[in-house]
C-alpha atoms as a PDB file:
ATOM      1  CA  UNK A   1      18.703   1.899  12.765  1.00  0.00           C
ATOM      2  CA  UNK A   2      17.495  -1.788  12.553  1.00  0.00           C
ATOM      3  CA  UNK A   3      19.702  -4.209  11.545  1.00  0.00           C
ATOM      4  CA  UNK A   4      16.854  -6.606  10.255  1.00  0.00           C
ATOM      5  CA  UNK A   5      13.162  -6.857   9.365  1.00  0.00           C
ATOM      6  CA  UNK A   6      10.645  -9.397   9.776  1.00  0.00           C
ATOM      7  CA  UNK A   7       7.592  -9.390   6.804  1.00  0.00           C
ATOM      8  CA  UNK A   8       4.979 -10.188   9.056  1.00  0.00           C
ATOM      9  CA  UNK A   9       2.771 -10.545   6.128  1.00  0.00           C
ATOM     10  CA  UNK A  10       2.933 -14.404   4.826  1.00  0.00           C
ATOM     11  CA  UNK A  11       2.155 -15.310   8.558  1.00  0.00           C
ATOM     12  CA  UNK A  12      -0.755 -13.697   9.043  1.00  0.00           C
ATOM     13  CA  UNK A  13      -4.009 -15.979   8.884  1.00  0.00           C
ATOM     14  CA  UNK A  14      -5.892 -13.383   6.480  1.00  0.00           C
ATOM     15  CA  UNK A  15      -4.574 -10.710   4.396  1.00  0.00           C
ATOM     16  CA  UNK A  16      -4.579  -7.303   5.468  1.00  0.00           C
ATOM     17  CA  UNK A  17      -7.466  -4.836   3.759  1.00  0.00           C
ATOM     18  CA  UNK A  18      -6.241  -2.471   1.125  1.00  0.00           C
ATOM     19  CA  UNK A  19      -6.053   0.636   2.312  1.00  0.00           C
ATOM     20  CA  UNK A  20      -9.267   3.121   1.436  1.00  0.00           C
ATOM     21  CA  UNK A  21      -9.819   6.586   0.468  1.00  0.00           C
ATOM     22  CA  UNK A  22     -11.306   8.360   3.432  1.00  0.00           C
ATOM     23  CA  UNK A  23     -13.293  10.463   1.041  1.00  0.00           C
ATOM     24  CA  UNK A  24     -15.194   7.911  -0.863  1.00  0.00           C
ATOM     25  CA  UNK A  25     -14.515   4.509   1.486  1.00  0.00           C
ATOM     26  CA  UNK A  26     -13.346   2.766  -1.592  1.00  0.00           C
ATOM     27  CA  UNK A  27      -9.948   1.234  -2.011  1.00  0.00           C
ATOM     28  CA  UNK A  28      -7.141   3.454  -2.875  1.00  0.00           C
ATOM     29  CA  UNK A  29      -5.968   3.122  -6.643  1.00  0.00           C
ATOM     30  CA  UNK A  30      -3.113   4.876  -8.232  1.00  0.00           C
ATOM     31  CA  UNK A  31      -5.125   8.393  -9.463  1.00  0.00           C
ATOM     32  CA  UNK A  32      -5.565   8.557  -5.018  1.00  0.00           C
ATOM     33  CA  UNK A  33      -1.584   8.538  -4.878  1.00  0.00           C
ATOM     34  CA  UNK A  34      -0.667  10.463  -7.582  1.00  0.00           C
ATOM     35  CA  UNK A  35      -1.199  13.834  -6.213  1.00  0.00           C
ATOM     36  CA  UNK A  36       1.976  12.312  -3.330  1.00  0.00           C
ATOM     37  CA  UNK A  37       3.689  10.037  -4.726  1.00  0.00           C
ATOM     38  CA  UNK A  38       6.108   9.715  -8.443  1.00  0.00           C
ATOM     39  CA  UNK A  39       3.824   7.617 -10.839  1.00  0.00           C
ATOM     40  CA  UNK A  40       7.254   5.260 -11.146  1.00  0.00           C
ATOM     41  CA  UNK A  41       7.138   4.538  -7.343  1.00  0.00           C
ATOM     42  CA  UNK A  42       2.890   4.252  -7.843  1.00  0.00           C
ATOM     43  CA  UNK A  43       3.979   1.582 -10.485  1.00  0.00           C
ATOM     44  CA  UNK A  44       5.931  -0.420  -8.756  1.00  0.00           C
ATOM     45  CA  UNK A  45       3.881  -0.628  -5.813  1.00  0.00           C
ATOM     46  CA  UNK A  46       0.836  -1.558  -7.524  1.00  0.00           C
ATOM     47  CA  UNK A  47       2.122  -4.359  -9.345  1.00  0.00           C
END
């Protein structure tokens, strides 16, 4: 188990992409998780 973690993410020199649907190349919005994921943890993500 790690015993830290480093977000990598405010160093980066451009922000990462959001991630797309394969199916339609767009970016992924909450209706593409729901079908995996609780629409509470959907929620919080997106925000």
């Amino acid at each position: 188990m790690p015993r830290s973690w480093y977000n990598i993410l405010p160093d980066l020199p451009i922000p990462l992409e959001p991630p797309l649907n394969p199916a339609t190349m767009e970016p992924i919005g909450p209706d593409d998780l729901s079908p995996i994921f609780p629409m509470a943890l959907i929620k919080q993500e997106m925000s």
